[in-house]
Protein backbone atom coordinates (compact mmCIF):
# COMPACT_ATOMS: atom_id res chain seq x y z
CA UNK A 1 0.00 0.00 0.00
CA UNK A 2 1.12 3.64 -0.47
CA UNK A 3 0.90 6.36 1.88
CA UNK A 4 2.17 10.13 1.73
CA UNK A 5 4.80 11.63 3.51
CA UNK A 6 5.36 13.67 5.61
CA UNK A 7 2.38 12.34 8.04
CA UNK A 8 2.39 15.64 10.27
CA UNK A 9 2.86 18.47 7.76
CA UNK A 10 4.49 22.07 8.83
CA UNK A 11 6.81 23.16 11.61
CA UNK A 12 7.08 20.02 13.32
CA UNK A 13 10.28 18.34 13.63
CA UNK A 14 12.53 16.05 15.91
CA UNK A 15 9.70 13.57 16.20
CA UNK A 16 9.90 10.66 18.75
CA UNK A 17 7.38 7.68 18.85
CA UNK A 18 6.03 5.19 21.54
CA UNK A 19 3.78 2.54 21.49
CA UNK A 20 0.97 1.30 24.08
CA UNK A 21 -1.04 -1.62 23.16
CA UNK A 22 -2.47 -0.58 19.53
CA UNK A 23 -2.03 3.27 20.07
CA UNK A 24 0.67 5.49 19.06
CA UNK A 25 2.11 8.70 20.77
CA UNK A 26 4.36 11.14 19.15
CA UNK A 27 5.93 14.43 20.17
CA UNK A 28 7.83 17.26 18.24
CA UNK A 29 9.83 20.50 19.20
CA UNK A 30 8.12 23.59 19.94
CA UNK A 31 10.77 26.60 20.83
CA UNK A 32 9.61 29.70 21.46
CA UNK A 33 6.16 28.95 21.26
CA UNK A 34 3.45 27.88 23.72
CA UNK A 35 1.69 25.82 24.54
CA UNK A 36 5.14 23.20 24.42
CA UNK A 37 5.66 20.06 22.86
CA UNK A 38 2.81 19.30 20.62
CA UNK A 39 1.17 15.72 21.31
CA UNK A 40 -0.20 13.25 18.08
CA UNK A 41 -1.98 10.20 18.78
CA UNK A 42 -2.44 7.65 16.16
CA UNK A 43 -3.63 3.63 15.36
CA UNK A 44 -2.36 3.14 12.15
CA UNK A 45 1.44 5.72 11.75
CA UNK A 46 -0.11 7.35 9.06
CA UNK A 47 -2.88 9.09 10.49
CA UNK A 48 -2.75 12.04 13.18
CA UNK A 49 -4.64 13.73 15.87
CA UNK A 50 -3.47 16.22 17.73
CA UNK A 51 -4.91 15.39 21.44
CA UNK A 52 -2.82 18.52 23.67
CA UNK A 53 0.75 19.39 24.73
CA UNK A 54 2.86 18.56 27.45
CA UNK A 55 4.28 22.03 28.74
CA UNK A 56 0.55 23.91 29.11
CA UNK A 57 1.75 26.25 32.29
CA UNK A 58 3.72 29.33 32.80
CA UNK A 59 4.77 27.52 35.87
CA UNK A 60 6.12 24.63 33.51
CA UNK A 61 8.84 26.92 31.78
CA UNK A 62 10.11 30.24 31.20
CA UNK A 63 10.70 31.11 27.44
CA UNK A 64 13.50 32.80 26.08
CA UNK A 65 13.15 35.80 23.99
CA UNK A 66 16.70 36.70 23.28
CA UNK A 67 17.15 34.65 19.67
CA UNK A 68 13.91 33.11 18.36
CA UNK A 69 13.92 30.51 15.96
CA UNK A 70 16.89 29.63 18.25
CA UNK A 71 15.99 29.31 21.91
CA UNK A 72 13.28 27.25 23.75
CA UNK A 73 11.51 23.38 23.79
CA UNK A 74 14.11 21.64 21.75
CA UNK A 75 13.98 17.85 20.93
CA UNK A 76 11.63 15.89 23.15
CA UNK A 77 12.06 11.81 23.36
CA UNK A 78 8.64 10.51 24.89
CA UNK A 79 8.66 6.84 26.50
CA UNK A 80 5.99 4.42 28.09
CA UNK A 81 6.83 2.64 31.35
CA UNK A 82 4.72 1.23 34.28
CA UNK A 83 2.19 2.77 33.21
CA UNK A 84 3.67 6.14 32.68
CA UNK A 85 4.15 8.04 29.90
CA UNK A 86 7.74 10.07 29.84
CA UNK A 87 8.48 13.29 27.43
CA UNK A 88 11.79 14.47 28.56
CA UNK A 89 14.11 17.58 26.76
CA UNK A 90 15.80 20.87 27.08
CA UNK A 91 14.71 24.42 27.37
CA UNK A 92 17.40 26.22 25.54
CA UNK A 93 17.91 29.60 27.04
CA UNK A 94 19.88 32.59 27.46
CA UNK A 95 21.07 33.23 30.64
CA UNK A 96 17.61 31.98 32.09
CA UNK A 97 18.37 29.71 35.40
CA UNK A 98 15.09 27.64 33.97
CA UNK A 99 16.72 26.37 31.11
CA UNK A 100 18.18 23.02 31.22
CA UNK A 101 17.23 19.27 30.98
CA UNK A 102 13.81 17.85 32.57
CA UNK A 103 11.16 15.34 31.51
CA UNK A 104 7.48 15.87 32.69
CA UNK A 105 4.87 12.87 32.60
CA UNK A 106 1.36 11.54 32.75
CA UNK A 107 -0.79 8.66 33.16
CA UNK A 108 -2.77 10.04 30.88
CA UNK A 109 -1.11 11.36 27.42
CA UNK A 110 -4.77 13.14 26.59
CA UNK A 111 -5.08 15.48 29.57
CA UNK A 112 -2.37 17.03 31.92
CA UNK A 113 1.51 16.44 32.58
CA UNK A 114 3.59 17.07 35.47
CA UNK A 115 5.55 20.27 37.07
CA UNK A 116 8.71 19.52 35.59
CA UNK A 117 11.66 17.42 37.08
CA UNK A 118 15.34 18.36 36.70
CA UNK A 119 18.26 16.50 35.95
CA UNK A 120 21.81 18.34 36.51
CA UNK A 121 23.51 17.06 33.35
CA UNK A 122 24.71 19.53 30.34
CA UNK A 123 23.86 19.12 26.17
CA UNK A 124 20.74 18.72 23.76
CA UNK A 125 18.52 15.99 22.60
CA UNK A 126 18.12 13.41 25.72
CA UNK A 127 16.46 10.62 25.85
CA UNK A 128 15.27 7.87 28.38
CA UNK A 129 15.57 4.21 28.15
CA UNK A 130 14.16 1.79 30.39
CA UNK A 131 16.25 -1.48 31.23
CA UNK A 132 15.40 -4.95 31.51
CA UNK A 133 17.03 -4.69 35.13
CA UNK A 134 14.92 -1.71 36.00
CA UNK A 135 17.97 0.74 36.02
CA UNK A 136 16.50 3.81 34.32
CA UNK A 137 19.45 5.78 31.62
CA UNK A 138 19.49 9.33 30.03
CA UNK A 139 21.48 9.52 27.05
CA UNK A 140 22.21 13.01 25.69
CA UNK A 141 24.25 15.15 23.44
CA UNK A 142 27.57 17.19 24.88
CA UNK A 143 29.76 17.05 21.98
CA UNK A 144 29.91 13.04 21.66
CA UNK A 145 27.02 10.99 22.80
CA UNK A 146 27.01 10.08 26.59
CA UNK A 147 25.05 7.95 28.81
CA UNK A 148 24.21 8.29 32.78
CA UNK A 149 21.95 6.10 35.12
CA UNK A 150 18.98 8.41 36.93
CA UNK A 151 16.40 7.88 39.41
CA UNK A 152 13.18 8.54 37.47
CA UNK A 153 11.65 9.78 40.50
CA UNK A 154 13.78 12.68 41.30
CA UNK A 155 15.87 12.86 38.30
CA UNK A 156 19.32 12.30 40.65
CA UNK A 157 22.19 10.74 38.95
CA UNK A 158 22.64 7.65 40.06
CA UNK A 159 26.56 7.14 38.02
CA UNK A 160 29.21 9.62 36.60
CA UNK A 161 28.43 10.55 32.61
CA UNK A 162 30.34 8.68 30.32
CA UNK A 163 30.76 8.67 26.56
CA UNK A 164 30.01 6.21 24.60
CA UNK A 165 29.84 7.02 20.70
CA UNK A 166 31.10 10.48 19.29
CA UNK A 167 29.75 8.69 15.85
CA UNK A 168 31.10 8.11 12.17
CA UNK A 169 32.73 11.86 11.63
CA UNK A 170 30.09 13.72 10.51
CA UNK A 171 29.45 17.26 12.28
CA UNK A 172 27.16 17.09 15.22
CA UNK A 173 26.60 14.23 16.62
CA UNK A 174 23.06 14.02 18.19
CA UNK A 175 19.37 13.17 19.01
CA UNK A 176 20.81 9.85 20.48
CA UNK A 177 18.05 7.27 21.11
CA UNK A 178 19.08 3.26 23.07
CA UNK A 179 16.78 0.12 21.89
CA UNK A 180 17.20 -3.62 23.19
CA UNK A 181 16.72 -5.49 20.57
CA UNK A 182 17.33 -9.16 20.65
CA UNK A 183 21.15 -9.29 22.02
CA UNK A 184 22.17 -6.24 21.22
CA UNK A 185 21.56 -2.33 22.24
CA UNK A 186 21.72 -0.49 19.27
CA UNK A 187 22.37 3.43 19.69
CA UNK A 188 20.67 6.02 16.72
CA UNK A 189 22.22 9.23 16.46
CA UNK A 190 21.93 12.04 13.45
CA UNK A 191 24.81 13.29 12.36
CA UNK A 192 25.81 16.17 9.18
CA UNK A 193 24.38 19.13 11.22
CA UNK A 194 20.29 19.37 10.60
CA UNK A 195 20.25 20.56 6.96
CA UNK A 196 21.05 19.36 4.04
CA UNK A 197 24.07 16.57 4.99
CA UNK A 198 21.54 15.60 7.61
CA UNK A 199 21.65 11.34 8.79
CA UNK A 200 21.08 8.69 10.57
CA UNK A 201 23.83 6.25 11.57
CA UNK A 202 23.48 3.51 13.64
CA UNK A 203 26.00 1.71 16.42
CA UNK A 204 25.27 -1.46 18.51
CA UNK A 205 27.19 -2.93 21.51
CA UNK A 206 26.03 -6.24 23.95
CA UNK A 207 26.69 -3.78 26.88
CA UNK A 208 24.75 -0.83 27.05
CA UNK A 209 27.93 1.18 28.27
CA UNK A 210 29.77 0.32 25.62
CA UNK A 211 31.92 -0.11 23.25
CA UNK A 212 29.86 0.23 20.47
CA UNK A 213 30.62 -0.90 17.19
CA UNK A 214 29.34 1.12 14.16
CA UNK A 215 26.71 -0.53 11.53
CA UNK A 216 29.41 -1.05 8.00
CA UNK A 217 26.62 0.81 5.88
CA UNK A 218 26.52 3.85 7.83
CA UNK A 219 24.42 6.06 7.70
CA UNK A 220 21.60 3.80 7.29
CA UNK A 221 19.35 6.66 6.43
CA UNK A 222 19.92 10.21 4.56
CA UNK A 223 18.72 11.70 1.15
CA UNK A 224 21.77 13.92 1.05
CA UNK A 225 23.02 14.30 -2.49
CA UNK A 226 19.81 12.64 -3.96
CA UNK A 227 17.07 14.37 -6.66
CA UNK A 228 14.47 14.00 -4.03
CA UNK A 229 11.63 16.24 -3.19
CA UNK A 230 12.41 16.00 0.84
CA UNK A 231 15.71 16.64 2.07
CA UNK A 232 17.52 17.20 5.32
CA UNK A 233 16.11 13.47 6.71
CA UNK A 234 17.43 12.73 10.33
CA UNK A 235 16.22 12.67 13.72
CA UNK A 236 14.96 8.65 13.63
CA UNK A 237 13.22 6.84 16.42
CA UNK A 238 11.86 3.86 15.98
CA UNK A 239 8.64 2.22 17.12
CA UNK A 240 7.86 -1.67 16.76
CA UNK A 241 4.49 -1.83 15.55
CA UNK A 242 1.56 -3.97 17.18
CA UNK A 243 1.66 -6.30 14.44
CA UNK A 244 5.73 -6.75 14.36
CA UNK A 245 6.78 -4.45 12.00
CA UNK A 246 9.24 -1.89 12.66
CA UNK A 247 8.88 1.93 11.52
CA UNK A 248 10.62 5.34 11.79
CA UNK A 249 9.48 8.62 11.99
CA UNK A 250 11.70 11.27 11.17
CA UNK A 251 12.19 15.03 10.29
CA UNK A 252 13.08 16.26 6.74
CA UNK A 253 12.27 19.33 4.72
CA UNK A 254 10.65 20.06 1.50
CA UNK A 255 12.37 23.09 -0.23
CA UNK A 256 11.12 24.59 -3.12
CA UNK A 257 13.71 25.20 -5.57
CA UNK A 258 16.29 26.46 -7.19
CA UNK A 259 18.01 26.99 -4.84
CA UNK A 260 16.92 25.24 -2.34
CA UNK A 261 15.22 27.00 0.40
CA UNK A 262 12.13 25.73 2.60
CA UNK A 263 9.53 27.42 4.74
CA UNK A 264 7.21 25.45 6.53
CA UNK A 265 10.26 24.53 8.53
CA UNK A 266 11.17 20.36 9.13
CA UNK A 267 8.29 18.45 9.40
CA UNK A 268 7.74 14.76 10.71
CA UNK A 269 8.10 11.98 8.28
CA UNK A 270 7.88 8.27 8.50
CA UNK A 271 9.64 5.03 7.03
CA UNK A 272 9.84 1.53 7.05
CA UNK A 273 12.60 -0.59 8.80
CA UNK A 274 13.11 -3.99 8.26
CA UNK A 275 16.32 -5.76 9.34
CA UNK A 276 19.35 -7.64 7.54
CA UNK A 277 20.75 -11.28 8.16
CA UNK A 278 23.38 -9.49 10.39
CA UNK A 279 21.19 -7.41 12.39
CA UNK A 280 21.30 -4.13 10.65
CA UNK A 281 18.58 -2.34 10.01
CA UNK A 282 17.35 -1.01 6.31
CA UNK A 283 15.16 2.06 5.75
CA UNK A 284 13.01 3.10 3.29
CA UNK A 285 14.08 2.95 -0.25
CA UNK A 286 17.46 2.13 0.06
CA UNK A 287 18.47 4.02 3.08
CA UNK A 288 16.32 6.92 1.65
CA UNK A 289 12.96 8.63 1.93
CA UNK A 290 10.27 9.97 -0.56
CA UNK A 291 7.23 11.45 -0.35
CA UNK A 292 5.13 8.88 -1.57
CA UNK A 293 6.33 5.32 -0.08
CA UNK A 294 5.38 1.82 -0.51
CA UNK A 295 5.12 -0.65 2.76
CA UNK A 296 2.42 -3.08 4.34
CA UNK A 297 0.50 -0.92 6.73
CA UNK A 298 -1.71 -1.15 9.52
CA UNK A 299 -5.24 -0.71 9.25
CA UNK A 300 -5.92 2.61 8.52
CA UNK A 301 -7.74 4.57 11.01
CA UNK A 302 -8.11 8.13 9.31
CA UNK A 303 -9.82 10.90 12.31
CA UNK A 304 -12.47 13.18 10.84
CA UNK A 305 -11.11 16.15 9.05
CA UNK A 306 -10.88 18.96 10.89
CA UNK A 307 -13.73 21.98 9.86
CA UNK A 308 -12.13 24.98 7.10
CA UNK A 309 -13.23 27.44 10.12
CA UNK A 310 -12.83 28.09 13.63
CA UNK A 311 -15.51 30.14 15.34
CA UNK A 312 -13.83 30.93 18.53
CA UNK A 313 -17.16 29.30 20.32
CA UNK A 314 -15.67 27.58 22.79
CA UNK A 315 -13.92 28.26 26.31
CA UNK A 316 -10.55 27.09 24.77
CA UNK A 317 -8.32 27.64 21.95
CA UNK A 318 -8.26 24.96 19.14
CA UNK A 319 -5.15 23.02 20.06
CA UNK A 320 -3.53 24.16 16.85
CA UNK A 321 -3.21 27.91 17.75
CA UNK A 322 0.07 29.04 19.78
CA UNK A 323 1.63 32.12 21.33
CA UNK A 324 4.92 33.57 20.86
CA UNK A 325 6.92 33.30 23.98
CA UNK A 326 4.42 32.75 27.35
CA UNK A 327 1.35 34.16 27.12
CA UNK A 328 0.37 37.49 28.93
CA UNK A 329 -3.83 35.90 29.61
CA UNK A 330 -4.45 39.79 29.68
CA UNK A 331 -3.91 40.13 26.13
CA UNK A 332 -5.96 37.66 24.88
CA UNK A 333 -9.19 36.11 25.28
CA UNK A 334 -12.46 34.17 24.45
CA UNK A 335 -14.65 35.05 26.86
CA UNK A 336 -14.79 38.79 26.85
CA UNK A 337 -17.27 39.02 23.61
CA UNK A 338 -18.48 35.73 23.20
CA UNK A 339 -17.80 34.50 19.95
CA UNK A 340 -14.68 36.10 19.04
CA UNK A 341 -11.01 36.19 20.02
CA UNK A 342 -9.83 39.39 21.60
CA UNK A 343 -6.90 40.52 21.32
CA UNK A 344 -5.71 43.95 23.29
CA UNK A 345 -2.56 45.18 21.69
CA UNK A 346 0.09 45.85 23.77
CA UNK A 347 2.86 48.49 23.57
CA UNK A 348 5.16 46.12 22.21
CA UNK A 349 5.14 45.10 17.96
CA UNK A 350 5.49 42.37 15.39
CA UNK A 351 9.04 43.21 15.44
CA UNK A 352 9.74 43.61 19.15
CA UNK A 353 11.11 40.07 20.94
CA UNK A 354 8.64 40.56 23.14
CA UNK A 355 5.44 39.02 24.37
CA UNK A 356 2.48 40.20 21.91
CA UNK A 357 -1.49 40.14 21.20
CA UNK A 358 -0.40 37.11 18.78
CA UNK A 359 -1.73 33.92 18.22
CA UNK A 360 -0.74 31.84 15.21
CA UNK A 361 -0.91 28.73 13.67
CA UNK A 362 1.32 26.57 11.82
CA UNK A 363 1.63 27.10 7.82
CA UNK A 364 1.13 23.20 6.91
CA UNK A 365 0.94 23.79 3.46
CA UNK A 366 2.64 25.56 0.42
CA UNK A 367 -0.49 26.03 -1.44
CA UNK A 368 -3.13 27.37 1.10
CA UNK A 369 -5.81 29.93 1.48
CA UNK A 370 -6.32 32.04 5.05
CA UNK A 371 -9.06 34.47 5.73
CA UNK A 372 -10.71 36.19 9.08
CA UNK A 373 -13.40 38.28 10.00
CA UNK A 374 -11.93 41.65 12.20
CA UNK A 375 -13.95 43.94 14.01
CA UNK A 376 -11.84 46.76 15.39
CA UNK A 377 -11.93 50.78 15.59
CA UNK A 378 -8.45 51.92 15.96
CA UNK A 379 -8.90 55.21 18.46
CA UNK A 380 -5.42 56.75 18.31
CA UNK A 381 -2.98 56.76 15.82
CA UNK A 382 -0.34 53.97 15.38
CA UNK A 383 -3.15 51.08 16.61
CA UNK A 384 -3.37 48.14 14.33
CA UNK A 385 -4.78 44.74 14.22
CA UNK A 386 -4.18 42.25 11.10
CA UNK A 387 -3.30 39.19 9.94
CA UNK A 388 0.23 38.07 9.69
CA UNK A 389 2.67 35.10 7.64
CA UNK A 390 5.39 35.31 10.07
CA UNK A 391 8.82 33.58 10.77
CA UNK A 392 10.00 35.98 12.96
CA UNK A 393 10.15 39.56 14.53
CA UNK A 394 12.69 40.35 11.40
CA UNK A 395 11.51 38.42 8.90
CA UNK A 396 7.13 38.73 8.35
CA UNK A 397 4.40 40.59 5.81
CA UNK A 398 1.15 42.20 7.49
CA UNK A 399 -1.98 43.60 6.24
CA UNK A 400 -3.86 45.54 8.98
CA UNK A 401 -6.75 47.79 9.54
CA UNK A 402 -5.11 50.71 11.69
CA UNK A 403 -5.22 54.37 12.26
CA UNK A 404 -2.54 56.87 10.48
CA UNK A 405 -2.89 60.89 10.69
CA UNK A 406 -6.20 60.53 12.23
CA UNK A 407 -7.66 58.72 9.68
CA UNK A 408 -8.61 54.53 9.00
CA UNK A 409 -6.59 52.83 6.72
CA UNK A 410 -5.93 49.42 5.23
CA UNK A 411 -1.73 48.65 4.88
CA UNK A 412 0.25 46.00 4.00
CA UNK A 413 3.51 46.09 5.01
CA UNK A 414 7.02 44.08 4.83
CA UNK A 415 9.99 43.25 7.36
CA UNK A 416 13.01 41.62 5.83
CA UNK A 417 16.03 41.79 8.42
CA UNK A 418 16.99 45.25 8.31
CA UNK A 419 14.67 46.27 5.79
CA UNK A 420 11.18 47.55 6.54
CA UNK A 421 8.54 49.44 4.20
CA UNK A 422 4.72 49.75 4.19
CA UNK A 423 4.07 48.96 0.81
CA UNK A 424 0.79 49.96 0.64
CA UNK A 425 -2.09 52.17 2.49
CA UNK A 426 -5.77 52.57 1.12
CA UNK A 427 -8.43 54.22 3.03
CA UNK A 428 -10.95 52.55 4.30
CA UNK A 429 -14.19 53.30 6.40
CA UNK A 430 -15.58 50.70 7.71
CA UNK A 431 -15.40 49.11 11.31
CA UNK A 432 -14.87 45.48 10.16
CA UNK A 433 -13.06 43.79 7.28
CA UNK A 434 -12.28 40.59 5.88
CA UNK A 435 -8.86 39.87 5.30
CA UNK A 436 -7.36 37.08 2.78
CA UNK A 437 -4.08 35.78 2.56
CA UNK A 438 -2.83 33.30 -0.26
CA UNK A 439 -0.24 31.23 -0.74
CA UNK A 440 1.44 29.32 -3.21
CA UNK A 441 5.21 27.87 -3.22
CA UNK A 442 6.55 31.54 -4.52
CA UNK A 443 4.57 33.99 -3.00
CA UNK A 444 2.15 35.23 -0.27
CA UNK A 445 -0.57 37.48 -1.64
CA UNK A 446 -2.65 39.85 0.97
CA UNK A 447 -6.23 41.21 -0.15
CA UNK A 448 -9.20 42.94 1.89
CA UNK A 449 -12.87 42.13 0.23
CA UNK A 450 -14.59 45.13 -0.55
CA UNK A 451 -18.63 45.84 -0.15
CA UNK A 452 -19.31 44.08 -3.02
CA UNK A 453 -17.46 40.72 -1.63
CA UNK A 454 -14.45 41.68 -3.88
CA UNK A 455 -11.13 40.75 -3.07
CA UNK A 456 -9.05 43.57 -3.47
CA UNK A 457 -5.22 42.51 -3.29
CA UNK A 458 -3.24 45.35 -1.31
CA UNK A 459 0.30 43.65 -1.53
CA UNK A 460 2.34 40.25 -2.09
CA UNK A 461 5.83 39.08 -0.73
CA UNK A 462 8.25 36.05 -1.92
CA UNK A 463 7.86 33.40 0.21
CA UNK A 464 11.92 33.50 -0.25
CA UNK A 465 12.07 35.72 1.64
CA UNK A 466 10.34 34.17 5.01
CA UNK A 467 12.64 31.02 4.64
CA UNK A 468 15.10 29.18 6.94
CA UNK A 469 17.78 29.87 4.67
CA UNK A 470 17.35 33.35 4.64
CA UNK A 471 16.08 34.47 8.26
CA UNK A 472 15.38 31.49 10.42
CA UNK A 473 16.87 28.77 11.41
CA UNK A 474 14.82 25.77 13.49
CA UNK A 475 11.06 26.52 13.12
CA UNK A 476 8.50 27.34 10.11
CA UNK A 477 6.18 29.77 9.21
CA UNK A 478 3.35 30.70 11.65
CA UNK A 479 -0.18 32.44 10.24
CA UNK A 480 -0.94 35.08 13.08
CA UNK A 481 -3.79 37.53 14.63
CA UNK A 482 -2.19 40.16 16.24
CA UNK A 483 -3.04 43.28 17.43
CA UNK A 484 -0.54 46.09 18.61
CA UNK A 485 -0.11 49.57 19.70
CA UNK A 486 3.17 50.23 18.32
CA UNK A 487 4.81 51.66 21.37
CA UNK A 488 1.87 51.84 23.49
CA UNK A 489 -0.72 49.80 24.87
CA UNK A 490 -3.48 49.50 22.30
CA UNK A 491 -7.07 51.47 23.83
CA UNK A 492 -8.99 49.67 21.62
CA UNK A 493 -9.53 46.24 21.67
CA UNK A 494 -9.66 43.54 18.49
CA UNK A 495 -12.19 41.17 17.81
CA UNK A 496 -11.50 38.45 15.58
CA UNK A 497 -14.70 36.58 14.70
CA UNK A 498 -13.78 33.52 12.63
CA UNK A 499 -10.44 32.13 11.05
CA UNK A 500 -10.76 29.66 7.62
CA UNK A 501 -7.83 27.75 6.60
CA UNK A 502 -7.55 26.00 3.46
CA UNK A 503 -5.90 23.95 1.58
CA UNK A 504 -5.40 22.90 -2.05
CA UNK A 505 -2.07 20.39 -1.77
């Protein structure tokens, strides 16, 4: 059977898998934004449903805002155990004494996880793995690969760190994940850096300490150097399926050329392993992946498709929106006009690292359609509220209904690094609007529709111009309501009434 890659579309990457039973759990990175580490749930590995996040508290972490696209929820491993489910990782910070290495849990992956717990070791990417013995070890990143014994209660080390693989010689060894299988512990690392050299190599050893001896067809899984559509593959964890097979998922890109650059950030993909006579293991199409692929699957179990439009009816955000840094709950809400997001601008701007009136979703999609209903009467001059395709506070295109020289205008305006312009400004007179925003693989497009139900286009940006290889560097591109008073707080409040997303890809 054939099924399409990648299975969780948009800024999603650094996937890691467990199994219970017949159901499937899988987590990705989140950085800067909140809620944290987005949670899938699945039966079959090819379909997805987002069912919450682990990090849903202010009390859970503190968010950098010194670098985005660089800082934040990097690289979460999530394991089952007892009767526990286990998402540990590292808030990258700045200077921030709540950065650092914890895992949270749950008995229950579809509702709440735990204040976090801390574990006093340095690096990236760490992961858990549960022993046969019932010693618990953290493996992480710190130049070469290194493993420690912990108590899982209190996250104490329970031995000294000690390397174990600093991998084949490619740049960066990382996202190190431990499996028993059969005889052996095999240890998967990426290595190449997370771009385009980006792979998987592989490393097994009948002690889990060590030494390990490398796999002779390393790296078992890359698409550097190959005319594929998705690049940048790495990041693998595996999962043995209910009915015996084994799978990956893993992150990889889909640039649009030439040259290559890509936008909707790394995004989860996954693969088929099988195993050789010796014990290796084989991915994909010959150590490759594509973005259609051939295996036996599970039964499919597709979820309903989620509705084109969001209402804002309920007492909680749909669990796709997000907010830049952690949320200040007095710029935002649902409650206040029933019906319709509010957003209160604050002093503070699109460009400003700095907690906003913003909340975005993830672009999943090259080719995709976005409009929203916006009530809002802009009292002094310099308030705006609009719709935004943003990567970050230097790189993003707005169209906005605001106030300039006393008077109500429409503008759509551009921030590339150092380079800022309002491209546009129309009058306009009314106290609502409906705002459109197209994409395609080349460009974003911004329109208004008039009183005849016209969509007037005001403006349009490359989408070159919003990639990672141009002003990002980790994440994708978010579609944002904001609202803003550009210096000071906004007196007049935004209401948002609906949000459509779709989708022609």
């Amino acid at each position: 059977m054939l099924y399409r890659n990648p299975i969780i579309p948009g800024f999603h990457p650094d996937p890691s898998i467990c199994r219970v039973g017949e159901d499937y759990f899988l987590v990705t990175s989140s950085f800067e934004y909140f809620p944290g580490i987005p949670v899938f749930h699945s039966k079959d590995l090819v379909h997805w449903e987002q069912i919450g996040h682990c990090l849903t508290r202010n009390s859970q972490i503190a968010l950098s805002k010194t670098a985005p696209n660089c800082m934040g929820i990097f690289a979460p491993t999530i394991r089952y155990h007892n009767g526990r489910f286990y998402v540990i990782t590292t808030n990258v910070t700045d200077g921030n004494d709540r950065g650092g290495n914890f895992f949270v849990w749950t008995h229950d992956p579809f509702g709440e996880w735990s204040d976090p717990v801390w574990i006093d070791l340095p690096g990236i990417d760490p992961s858990l793995f549960f022993n046969d013995d019932g010693r618990v070890y953290y493996t992480g990143t710190s130049q070469n690969i290194f493993l420690c014994e912990i108590d899982i209660e209190t996250g104490k080390l329970l031995s000294k760190r000690k390397d174990i693989w600093s991998g084949t010689g490619g740049a960066d060894p990382e996202g190190p994940h431990i499996y028993k299988i059969g005889d052996y512990y095999y240890l998967f690392i990426s290595e190449g850096g997370t771009a385009q050299c980006h792979m998987v190599t592989v490393a097994r050893s009948k002690w889990i300490d060590g030494p390990y001896e490398p796999c002779p067809r390393n790296p078992v899984l890359t698409n550097r150097s190959l005319p594929l559509p998705v690049r940048a593959i790495g990041h693998a964890d595996l999962v043995h399926a209910h009915d015996g097979k084994w799978w990956a998922v893993c992150l990889g890109i889909r640039p649009v050329p030439y040259p290559d650059r890509h936008h909707l950030g790394r995004e989860t993909f996954l693969v088929p392993v099988s195993w050789d006579k010796e014990g290796w293991p084989l991915f994909g199409k010959n150590g490759s992946v594509d973005l259609v692929m051939e295996a036996d699957l599970l039964p499919q179990h597709p979820f309903p498709q989620k509705p084109v439009r969001d209402d804002f009816d309920g007492d909680k955000l749909d669990l796709c929106w997000n907010f830049l840094f952690n949320p200040d709950n007095s710029l935002w809400s649902l409650t206040e006009r029933k019906g319709y997001l509010t957003l209160r601008g604050s002093a503070a701007n699109l460009s400003d690292k700095e907690t906003l009136a913003w909340v975005g979703r993830r672009q999943q999609h090259m080719a995709c359609k976005v409009s929203t209903h916006l009530t809002f009467s802009p009292a002094e001059n310099g308030e705006e509220a609009g719709l935004s395709i943003y990567l970050n506070n230097d790189h993003h295109y707005e169209i906005a209904l605001t106030r300039i020289e006393n008077s109500t205008k429409i503008l759509f305006r551009r921030r590339i690094g150092s380079l800022w312009k309002v491209e546009n400004c129309v009058d306009y007179d009314r106290e609502w609007v409906i705002f459109e925003l197209e994409a395609s693989p080349q460009r974003y497009r911004f329109g208004y529709r008039n009183s005849q139900g016209q969509v007037v286009y005001v403006g349009q940006g490359e989408v070159h111009y919003l990639s990672t290889e141009v002003g990002g560097r980790f994440t994708g591109n978010y579609i944002a309501l904001y609202a803003t008073g550009n210096g000071k707080r906004c007196s007049a409040p935004a209401y948002f009434d609906w949000f459509d997303y779709q989708f022609s890809e």
